[in-house]
Protein backbone atom coordinates (compact mmCIF):
# COMPACT_ATOMS: atom_id res chain seq x y z
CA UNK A 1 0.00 0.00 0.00
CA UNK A 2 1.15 3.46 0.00
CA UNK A 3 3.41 4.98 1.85
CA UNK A 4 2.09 8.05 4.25
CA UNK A 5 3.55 10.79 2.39
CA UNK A 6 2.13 9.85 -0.98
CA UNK A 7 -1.54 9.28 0.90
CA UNK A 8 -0.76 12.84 2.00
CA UNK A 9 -0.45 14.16 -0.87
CA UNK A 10 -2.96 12.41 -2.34
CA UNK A 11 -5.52 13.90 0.61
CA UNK A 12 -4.22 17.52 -0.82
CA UNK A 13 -4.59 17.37 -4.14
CA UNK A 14 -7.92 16.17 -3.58
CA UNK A 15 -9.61 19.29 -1.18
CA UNK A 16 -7.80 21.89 -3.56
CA UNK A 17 -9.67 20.61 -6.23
CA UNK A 18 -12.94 19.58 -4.75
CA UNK A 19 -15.17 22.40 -5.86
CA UNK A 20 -13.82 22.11 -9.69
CA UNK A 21 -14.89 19.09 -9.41
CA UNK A 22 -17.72 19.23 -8.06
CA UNK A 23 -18.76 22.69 -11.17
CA UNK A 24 -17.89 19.36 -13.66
CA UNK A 25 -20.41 17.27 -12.06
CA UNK A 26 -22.93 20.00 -12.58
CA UNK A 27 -22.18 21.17 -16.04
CA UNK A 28 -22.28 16.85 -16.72
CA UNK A 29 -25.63 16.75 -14.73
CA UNK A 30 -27.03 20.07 -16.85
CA UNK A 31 -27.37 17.92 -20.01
CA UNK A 32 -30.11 15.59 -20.37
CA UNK A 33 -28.54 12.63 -21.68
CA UNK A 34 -31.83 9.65 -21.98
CA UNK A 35 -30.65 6.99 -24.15
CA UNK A 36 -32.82 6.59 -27.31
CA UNK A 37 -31.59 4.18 -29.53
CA UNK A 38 -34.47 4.49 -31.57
CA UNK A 39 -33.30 7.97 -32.42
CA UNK A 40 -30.04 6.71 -33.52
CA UNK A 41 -28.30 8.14 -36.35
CA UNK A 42 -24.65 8.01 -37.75
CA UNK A 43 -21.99 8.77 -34.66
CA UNK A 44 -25.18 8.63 -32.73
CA UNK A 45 -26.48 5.12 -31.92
CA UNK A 46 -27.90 6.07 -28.98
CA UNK A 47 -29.56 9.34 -30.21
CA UNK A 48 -28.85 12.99 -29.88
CA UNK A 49 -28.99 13.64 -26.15
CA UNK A 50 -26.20 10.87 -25.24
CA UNK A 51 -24.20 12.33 -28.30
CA UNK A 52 -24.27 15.68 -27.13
CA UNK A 53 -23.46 14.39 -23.48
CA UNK A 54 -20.35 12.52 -24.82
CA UNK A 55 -19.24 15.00 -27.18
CA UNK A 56 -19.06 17.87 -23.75
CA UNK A 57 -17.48 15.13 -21.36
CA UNK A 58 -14.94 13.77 -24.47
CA UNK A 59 -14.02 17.60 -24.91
CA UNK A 60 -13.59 18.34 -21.40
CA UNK A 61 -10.98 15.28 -20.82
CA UNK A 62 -9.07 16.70 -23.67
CA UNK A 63 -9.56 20.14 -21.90
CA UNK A 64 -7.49 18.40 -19.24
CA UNK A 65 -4.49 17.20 -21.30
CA UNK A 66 -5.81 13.92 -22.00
CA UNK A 67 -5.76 11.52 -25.35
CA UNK A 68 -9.71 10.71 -25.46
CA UNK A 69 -11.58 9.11 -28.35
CA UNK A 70 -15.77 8.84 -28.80
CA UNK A 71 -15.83 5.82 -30.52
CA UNK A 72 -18.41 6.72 -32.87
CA UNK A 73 -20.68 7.47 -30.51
CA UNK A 74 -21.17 4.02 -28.77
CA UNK A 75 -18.58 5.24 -25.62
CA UNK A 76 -15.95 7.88 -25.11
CA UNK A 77 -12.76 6.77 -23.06
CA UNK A 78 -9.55 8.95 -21.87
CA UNK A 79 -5.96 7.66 -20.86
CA UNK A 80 -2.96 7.94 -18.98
CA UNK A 81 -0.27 5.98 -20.01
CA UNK A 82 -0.89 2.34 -21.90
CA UNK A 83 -4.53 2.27 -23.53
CA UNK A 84 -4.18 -1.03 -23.73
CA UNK A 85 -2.72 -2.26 -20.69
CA UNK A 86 -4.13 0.02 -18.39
CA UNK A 87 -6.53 -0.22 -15.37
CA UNK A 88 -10.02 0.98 -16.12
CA UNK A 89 -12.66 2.92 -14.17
CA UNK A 90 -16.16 2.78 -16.44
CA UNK A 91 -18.74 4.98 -15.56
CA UNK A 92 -21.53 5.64 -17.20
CA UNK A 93 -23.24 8.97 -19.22
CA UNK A 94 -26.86 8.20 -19.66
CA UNK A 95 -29.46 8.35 -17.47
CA UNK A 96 -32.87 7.43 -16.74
CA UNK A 97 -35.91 9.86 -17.98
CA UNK A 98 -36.51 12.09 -15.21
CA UNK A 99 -40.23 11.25 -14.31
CA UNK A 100 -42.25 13.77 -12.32
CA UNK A 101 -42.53 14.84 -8.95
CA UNK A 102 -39.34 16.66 -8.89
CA UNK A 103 -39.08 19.69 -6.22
CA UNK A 104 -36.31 21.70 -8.21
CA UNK A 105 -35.91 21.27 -12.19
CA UNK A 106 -33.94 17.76 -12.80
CA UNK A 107 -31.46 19.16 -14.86
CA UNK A 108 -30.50 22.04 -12.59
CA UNK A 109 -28.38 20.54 -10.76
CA UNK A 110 -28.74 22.56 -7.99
CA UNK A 111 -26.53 22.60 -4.92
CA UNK A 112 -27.68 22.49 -1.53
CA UNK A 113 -24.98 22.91 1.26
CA UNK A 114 -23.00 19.62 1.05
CA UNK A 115 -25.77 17.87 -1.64
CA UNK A 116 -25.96 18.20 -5.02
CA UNK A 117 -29.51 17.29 -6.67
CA UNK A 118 -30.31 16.40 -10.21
CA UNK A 119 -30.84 13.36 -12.54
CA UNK A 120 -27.79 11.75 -12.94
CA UNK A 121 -25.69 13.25 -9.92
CA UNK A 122 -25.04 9.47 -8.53
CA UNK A 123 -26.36 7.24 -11.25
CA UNK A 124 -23.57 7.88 -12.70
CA UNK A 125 -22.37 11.24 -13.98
CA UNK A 126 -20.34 11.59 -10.89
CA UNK A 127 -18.64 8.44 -11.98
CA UNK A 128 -17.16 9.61 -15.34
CA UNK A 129 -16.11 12.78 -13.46
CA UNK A 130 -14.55 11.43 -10.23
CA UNK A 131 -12.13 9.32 -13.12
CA UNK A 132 -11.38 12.24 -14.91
CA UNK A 133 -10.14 13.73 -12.11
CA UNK A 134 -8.51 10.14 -10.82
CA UNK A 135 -6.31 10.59 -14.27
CA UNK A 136 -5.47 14.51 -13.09
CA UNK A 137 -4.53 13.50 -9.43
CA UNK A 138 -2.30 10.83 -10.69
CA UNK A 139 -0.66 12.60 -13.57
CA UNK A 140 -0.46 16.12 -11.41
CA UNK A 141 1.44 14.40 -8.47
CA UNK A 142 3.70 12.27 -10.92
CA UNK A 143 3.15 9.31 -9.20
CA UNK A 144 4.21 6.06 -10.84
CA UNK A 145 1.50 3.72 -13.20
CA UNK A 146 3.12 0.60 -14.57
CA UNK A 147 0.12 -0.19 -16.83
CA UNK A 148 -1.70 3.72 -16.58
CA UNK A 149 -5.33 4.72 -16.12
CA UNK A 150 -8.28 4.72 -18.69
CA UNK A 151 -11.76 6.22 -18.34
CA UNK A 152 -14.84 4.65 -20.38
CA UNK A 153 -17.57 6.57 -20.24
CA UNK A 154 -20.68 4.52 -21.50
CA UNK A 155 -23.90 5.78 -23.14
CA UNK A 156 -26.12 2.85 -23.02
CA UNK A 157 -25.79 1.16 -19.32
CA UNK A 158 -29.44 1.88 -18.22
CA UNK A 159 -31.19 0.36 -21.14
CA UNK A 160 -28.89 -3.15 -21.80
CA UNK A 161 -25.59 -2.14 -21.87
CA UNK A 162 -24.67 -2.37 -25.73
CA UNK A 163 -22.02 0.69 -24.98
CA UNK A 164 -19.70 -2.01 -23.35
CA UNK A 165 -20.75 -5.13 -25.43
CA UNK A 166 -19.66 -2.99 -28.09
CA UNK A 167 -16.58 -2.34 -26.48
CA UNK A 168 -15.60 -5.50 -25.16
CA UNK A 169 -15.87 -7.14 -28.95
CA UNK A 170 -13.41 -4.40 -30.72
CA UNK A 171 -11.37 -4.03 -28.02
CA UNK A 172 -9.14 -2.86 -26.45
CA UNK A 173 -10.83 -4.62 -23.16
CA UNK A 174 -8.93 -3.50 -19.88
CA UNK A 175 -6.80 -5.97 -18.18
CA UNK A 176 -8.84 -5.32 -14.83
CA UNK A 177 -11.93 -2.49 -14.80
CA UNK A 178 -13.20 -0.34 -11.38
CA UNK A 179 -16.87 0.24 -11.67
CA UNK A 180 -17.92 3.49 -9.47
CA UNK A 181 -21.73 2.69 -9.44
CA UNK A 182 -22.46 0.99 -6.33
CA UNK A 183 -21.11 1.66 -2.78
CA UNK A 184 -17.77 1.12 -0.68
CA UNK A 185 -16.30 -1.54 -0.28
CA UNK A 186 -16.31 -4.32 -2.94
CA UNK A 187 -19.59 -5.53 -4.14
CA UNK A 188 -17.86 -9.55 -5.24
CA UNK A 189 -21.43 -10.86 -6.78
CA UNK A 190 -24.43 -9.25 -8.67
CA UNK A 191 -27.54 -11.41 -9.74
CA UNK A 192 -28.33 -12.82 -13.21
CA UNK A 193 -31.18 -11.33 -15.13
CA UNK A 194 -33.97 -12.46 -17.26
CA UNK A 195 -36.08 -9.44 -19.19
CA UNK A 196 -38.34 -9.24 -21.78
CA UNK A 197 -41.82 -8.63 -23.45
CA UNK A 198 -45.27 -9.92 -23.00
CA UNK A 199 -48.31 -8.69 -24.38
CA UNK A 200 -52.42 -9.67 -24.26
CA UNK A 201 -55.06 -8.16 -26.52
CA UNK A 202 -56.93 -5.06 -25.11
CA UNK A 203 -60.27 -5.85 -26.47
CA UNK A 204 -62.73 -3.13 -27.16
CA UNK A 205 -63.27 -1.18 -23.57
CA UNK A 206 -59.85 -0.88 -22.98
CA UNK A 207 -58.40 1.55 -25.13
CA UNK A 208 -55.09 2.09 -23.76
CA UNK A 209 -53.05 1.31 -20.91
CA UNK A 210 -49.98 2.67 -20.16
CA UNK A 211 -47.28 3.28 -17.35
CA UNK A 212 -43.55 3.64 -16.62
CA UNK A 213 -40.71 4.89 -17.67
CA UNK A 214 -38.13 2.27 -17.91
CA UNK A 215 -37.97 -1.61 -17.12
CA UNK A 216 -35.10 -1.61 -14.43
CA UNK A 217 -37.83 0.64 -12.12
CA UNK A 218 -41.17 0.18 -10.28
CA UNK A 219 -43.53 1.96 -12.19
CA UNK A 220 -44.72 5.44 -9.99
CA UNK A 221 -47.42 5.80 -12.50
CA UNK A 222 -50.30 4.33 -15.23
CA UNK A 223 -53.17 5.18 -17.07
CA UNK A 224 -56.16 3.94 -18.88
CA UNK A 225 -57.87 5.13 -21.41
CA UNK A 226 -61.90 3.78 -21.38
CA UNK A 227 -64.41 3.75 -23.69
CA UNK A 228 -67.23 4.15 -21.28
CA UNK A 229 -68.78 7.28 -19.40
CA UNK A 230 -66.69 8.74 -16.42
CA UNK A 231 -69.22 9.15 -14.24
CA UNK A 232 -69.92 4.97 -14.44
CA UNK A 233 -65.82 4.55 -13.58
CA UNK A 234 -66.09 6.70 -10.74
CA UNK A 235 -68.81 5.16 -9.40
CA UNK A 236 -66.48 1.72 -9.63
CA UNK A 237 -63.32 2.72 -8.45
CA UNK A 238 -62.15 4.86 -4.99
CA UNK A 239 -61.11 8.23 -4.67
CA UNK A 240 -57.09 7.12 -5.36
CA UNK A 241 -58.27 6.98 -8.79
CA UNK A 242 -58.34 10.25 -11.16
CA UNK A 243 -61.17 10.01 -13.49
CA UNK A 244 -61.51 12.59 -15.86
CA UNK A 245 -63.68 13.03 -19.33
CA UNK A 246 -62.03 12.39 -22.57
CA UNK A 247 -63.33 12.18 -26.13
CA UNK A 248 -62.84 8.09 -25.89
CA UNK A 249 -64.99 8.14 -23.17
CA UNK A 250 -62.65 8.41 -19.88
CA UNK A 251 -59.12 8.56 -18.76
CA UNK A 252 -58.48 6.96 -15.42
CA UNK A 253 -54.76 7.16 -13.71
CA UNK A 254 -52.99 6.10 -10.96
CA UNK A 255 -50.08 7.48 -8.87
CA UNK A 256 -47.59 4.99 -7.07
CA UNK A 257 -44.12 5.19 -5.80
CA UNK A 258 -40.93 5.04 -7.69
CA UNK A 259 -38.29 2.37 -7.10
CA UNK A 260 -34.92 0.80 -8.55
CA UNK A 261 -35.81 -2.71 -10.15
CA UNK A 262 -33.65 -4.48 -7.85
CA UNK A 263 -34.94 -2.85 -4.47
CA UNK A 264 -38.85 -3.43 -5.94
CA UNK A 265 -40.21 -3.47 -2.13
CA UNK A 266 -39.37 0.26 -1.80
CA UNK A 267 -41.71 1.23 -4.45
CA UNK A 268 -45.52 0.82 -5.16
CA UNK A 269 -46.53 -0.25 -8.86
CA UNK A 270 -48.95 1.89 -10.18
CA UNK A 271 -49.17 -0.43 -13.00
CA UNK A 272 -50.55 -3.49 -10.25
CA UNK A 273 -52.65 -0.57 -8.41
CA UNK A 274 -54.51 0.54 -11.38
CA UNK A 275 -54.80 -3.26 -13.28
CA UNK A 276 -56.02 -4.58 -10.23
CA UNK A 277 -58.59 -1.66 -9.75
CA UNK A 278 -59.81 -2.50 -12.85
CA UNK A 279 -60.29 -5.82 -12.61
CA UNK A 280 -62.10 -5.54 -9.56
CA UNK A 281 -64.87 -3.06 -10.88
CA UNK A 282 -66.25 -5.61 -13.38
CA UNK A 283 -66.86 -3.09 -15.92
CA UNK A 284 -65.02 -4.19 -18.65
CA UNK A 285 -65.79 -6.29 -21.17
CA UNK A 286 -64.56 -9.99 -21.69
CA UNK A 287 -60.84 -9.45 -23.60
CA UNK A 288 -60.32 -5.82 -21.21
CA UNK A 289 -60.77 -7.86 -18.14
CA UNK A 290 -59.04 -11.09 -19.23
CA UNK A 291 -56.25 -8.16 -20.50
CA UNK A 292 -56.37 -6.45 -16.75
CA UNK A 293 -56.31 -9.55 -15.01
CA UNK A 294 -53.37 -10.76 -16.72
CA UNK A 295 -51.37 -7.52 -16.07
CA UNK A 296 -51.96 -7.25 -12.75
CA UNK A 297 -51.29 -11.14 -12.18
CA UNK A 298 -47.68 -10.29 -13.74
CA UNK A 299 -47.28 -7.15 -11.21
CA UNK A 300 -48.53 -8.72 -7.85
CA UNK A 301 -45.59 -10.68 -7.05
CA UNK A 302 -42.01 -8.64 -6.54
CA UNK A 303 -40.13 -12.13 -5.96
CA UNK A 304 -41.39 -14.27 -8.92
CA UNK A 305 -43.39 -17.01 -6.45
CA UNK A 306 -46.18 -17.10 -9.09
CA UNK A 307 -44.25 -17.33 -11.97
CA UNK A 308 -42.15 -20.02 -10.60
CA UNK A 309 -39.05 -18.36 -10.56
CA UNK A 310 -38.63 -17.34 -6.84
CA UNK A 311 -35.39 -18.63 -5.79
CA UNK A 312 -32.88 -17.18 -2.81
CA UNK A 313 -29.76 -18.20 -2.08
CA UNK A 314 -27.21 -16.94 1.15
CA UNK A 315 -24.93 -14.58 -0.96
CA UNK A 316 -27.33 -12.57 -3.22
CA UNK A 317 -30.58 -12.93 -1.94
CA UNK A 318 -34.12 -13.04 -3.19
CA UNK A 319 -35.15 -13.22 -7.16
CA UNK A 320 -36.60 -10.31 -7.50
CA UNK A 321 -38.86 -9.27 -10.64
CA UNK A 322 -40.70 -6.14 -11.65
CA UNK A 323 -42.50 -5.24 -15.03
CA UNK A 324 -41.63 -1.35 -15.21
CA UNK A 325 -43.28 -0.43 -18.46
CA UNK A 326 -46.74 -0.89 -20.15
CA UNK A 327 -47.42 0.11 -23.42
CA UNK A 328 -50.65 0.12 -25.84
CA UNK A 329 -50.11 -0.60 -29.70
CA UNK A 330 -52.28 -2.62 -32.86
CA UNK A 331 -55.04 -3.57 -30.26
CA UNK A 332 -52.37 -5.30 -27.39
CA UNK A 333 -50.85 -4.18 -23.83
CA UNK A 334 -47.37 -5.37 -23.93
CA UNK A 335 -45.22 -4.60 -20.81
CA UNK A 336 -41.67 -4.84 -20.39
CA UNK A 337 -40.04 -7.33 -18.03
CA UNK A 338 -37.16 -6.91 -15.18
CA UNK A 339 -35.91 -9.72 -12.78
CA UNK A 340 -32.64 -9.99 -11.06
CA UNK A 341 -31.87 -13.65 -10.35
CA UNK A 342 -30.38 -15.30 -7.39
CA UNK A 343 -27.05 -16.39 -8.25
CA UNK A 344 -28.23 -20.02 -7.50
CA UNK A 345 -30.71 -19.69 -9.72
CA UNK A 346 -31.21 -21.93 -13.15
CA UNK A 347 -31.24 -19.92 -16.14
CA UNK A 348 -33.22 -22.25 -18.70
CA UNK A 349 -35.40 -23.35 -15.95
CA UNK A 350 -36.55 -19.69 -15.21
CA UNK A 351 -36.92 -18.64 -18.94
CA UNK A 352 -39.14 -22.25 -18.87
CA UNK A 353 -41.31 -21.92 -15.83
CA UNK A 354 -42.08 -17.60 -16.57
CA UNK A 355 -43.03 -18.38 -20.73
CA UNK A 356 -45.47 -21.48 -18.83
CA UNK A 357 -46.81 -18.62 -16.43
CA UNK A 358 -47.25 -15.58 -18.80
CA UNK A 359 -49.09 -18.07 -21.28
CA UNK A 360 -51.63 -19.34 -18.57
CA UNK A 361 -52.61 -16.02 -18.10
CA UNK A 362 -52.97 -15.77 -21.92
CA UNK A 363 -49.90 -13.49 -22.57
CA UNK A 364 -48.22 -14.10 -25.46
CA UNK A 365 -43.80 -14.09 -24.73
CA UNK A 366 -42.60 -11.64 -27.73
CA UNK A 367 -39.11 -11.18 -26.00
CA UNK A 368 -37.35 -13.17 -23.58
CA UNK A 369 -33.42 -13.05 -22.61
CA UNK A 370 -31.83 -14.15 -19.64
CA UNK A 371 -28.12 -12.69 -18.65
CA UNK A 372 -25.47 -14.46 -16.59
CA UNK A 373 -24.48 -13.28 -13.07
CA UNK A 374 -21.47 -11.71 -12.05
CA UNK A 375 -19.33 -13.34 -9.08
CA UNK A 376 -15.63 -13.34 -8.26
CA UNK A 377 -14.21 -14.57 -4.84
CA UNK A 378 -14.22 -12.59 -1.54
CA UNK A 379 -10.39 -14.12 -1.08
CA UNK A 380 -9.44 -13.06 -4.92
CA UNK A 381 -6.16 -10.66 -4.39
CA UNK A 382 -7.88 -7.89 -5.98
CA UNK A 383 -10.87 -7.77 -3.58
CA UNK A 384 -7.63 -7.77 -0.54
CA UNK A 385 -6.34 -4.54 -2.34
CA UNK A 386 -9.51 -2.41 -2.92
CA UNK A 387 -10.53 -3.18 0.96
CA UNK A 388 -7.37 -2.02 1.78
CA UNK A 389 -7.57 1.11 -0.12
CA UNK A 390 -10.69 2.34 1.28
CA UNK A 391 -9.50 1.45 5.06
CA UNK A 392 -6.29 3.56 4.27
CA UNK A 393 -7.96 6.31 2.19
CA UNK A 394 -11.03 6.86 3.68
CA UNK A 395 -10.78 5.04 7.26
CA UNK A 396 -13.65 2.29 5.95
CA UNK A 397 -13.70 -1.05 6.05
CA UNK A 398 -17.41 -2.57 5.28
CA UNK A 399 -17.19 -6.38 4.46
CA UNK A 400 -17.46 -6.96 0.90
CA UNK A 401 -21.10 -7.37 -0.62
CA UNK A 402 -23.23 -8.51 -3.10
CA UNK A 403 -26.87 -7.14 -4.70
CA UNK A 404 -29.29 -6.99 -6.93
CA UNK A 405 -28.41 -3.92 -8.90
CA UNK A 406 -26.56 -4.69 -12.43
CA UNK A 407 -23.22 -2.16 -13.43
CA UNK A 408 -20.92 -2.93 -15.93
CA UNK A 409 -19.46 -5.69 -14.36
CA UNK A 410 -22.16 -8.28 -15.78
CA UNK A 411 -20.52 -7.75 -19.21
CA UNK A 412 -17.23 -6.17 -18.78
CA UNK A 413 -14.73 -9.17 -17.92
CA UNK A 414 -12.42 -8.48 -14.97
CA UNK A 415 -14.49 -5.23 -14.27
CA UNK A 416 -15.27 -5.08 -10.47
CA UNK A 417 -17.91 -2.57 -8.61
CA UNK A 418 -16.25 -0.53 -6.06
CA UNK A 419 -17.50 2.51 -4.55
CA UNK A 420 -18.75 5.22 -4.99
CA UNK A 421 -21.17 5.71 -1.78
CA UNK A 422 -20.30 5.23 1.84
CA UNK A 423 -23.49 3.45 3.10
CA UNK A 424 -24.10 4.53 7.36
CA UNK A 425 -21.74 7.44 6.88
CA UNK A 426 -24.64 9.79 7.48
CA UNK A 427 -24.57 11.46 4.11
CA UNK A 428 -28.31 11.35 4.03
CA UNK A 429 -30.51 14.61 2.37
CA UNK A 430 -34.02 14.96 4.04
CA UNK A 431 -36.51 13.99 0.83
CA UNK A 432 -39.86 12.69 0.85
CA UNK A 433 -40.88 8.86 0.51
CA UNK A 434 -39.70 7.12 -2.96
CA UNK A 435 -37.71 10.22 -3.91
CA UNK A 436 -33.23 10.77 -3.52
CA UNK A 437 -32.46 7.77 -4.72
CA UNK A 438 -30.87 6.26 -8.08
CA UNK A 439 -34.10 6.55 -10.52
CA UNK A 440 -36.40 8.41 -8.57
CA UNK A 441 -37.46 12.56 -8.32
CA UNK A 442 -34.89 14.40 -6.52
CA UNK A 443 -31.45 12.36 -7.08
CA UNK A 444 -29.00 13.51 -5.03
CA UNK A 445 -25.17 13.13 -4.30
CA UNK A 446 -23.31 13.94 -1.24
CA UNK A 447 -20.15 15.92 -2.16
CA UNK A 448 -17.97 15.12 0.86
CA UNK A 449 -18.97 11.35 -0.36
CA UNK A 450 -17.45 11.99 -3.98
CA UNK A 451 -14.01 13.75 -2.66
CA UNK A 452 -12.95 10.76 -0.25
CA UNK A 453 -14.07 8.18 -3.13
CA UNK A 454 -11.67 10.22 -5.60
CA UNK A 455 -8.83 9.97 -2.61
CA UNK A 456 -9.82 5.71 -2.72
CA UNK A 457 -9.82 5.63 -6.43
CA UNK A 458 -6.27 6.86 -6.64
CA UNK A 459 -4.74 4.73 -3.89
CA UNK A 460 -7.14 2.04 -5.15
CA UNK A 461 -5.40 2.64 -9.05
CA UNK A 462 -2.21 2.51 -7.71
CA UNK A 463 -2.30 -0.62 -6.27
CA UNK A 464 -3.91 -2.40 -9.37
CA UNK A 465 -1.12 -1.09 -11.56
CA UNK A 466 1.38 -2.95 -8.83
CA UNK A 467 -0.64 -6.18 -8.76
CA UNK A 468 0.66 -8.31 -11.02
């Protein structure tokens, strides 16, 4: 490990730069940056937003002295020292859409004291800018890199990760990869994953049902669109329910509570709440109601009991599953499909046992993947190194973990999740219920947080290019 002098120095650079830092993170967190790959164009294959996102973070690494390349669009990446050999830190640029219920403007990125809110602040802008700055801390205090430093800075993590697939088949792959989108100290295992599409017929009362944003979260809200008067769907449903007139006949919605996909027991579908409302009322006709019923089957059960998939194992935990989008086109209500799989867990025998379900309840499978999990052992040499770096650098020394939540690390070989929150550090912002947290309103970051995680990342870096 290092020496005290070095760790010093290390501790220095780091405060006399924290607020440029920090006016990065902002002008990063300023741009919307929603991956669209059905916008995609040439140098864009993940639409305009994530292009214009890459093209101000790939200019502002060059701003800093750096060689940096945007690789057409699919990633941008900066080094120091050997491209090819050297140790990676892969953060990622897009972000999920920013939803409602915001108190302050989501792309303000407004600071408060020692918090800085906006989409994107921790999932994971603060990433790509906590290794640019890893890269200036290293270079600025000379110290020595066998192998050197390289920052990837994806567009594509938070809707299946193509960014790094792409980069992992033309290469050059890192020899060993740091992923900052998790928490201190090592997370060693991350479930597998099985997503998809299903979709049932609407029939003729149900015009449209919709809700969500994107699959990896619990829907917060849903509507449906009814041919029949509003004043007979009041009658049927509570006062939860909005019911207003519309030329179709009504529009009912419902509000739940945002959550990430693989904390689902946080959140409150408003998908299941307004499916199941509808079912209940008995004022659909035959195909609506078999269509409702169906939905809000598939949305009762945050652990995949019904669908046979429920599985938990010591290590990772529960399967968890959570449909986060519904959608309404050519007469069918498809909805989109998110589990996170116990590492125990069987892969064919899952994809087997949900297709059985969903077609029981008449669904028809369009889409159906399922994605291998990530584990490497607590005793590996590079798990002793990282633990040791944030003891050292930042005077913590959690055991190593596992979860739910997928980061690069899934498809990035030899990429390991490491940082960048201090969980029980009281670094906590006051925010309502469902709201602060990765993919819900009000996303926040607590600066202190990112300046000792920098301090980490550079001892941690060090000690990777040393490992042989």
């Amino acid at each position: 490990m290092i020496d005290t002098k070095t760790q010093e120095a290390i501790r220095a650079w780091a405060k006399e730069h924290a607020e440029e830092m920090f006016a990065d993170l902002q002008a990063f967190a300023r741009i919307p940056s929603v991956s669209r790959a059905d916008l995609a164009a040439d140098g864009a294959p993940f639409g305009p937003d994530c292009r214009k996102m890459l093209d101000h973070a790939v200019a502002r690494a060059k701003e800093m002295g750096f060689e940096a390349s945007d690789n057409g669009g699919w990633y941008g990446d900066a080094w120091l020292g050997s491209r090819e050999k050297a140790v990676g830190i892969i953060g990622h640029l897009d972000v999920v859409p920013e939803g409602e219920g915001w108190r302050l403007p989501p792309y303000s990125a407004t600071r408060e004291g020692d918090f800085l809110i906006g989409r994107g602040v921790g999932d994971n802008k603060s990433a790509c800018v906590m290794g640019l700055y890893t890269m200036r801390l290293l270079r600025d205090l000379g110290l020595p890199l066998k192998k050197g430093v390289r920052v990837l800075m994806g567009c594509s993590e938070e809707t299946g990760m193509a960014d790094m697939k792409h980069m992992v088949e033309a290469g050059p792959v890192p020899p060993v990869s740091l992923v900052p989108d998790s928490a201190f100290s090592v997370n060693y295992a991350q479930k597998g994953t099985l997503r998809g599409e299903m979709s049932i017929e609407t029939g003729k009362t149900l015009v449209l049902f919709e809700g969500g944003e994107v699959r990896n979260m619990v829907p917060p809200r849903a509507r449906a669109v009814l041919a029949l008067p509003a004043e007979l769907v009041r009658a049927a449903l509570d006062e939860s329910f909005a019911v207003e007139e519309a030329p179709e006949g009504c529009v009912v919605s419902a509000q739940g509570a945002a959550a990430h996909a693989a904390s689902p027991e946080r959140g409150v579908s408003a998908i299941l709440l307004l499916a199941s409302a509808l079912t209940d009322a008995d004022i659909l006709d035959e195909k609506s109601h078999k269509a409702m019923r169906a939905v809000g089957a598939m949305c009762s059960d945050y652990y995949g009991a019904n669908a046979g998939i429920a599985c938990e194992d010591p290590e990772s935990g529960k399967t968890t599953m959570v449909c986060g989008v519904a959608r309404t086109a050519n007469g069918r209500v498809s909805l989109s499909l998110d589990c996170r799989l116990s590492i125990a867990a069987d892969l064919p025998a899952n994809e087997a046992s949900f297709t059985a379900y969903a077609e029981s309840l008449g669904m028809r499978v369009d889409e159906l993947e399922s994605g291998k999990p990530f584990f490497m052992p607590k005793d590996d040499p590079r798990v002793a190194v990282l633990r040791e770096a944030c003891r050292v650098m930042a005077d913590y020394d959690d055991e190593p973990y596992t979860m739910g939540g997928g980061t690069y690390s899934r498809v990035v070989p030899n990429a390991i999740t490491f940082g960048l929150a201090f969980p029980g550090r009281g670094e906590r912002m006051e925010v309502a219920p469902g709201h602060g947290g990765a993919h819900q309103p009000d996303e926040y970051i607590y600066l202190p947080s990112l300046v000792d995680a920098l301090q980490v990342y550079a001892c941690a870096v060090l000690a990777l290019n040393d490992l042989a």
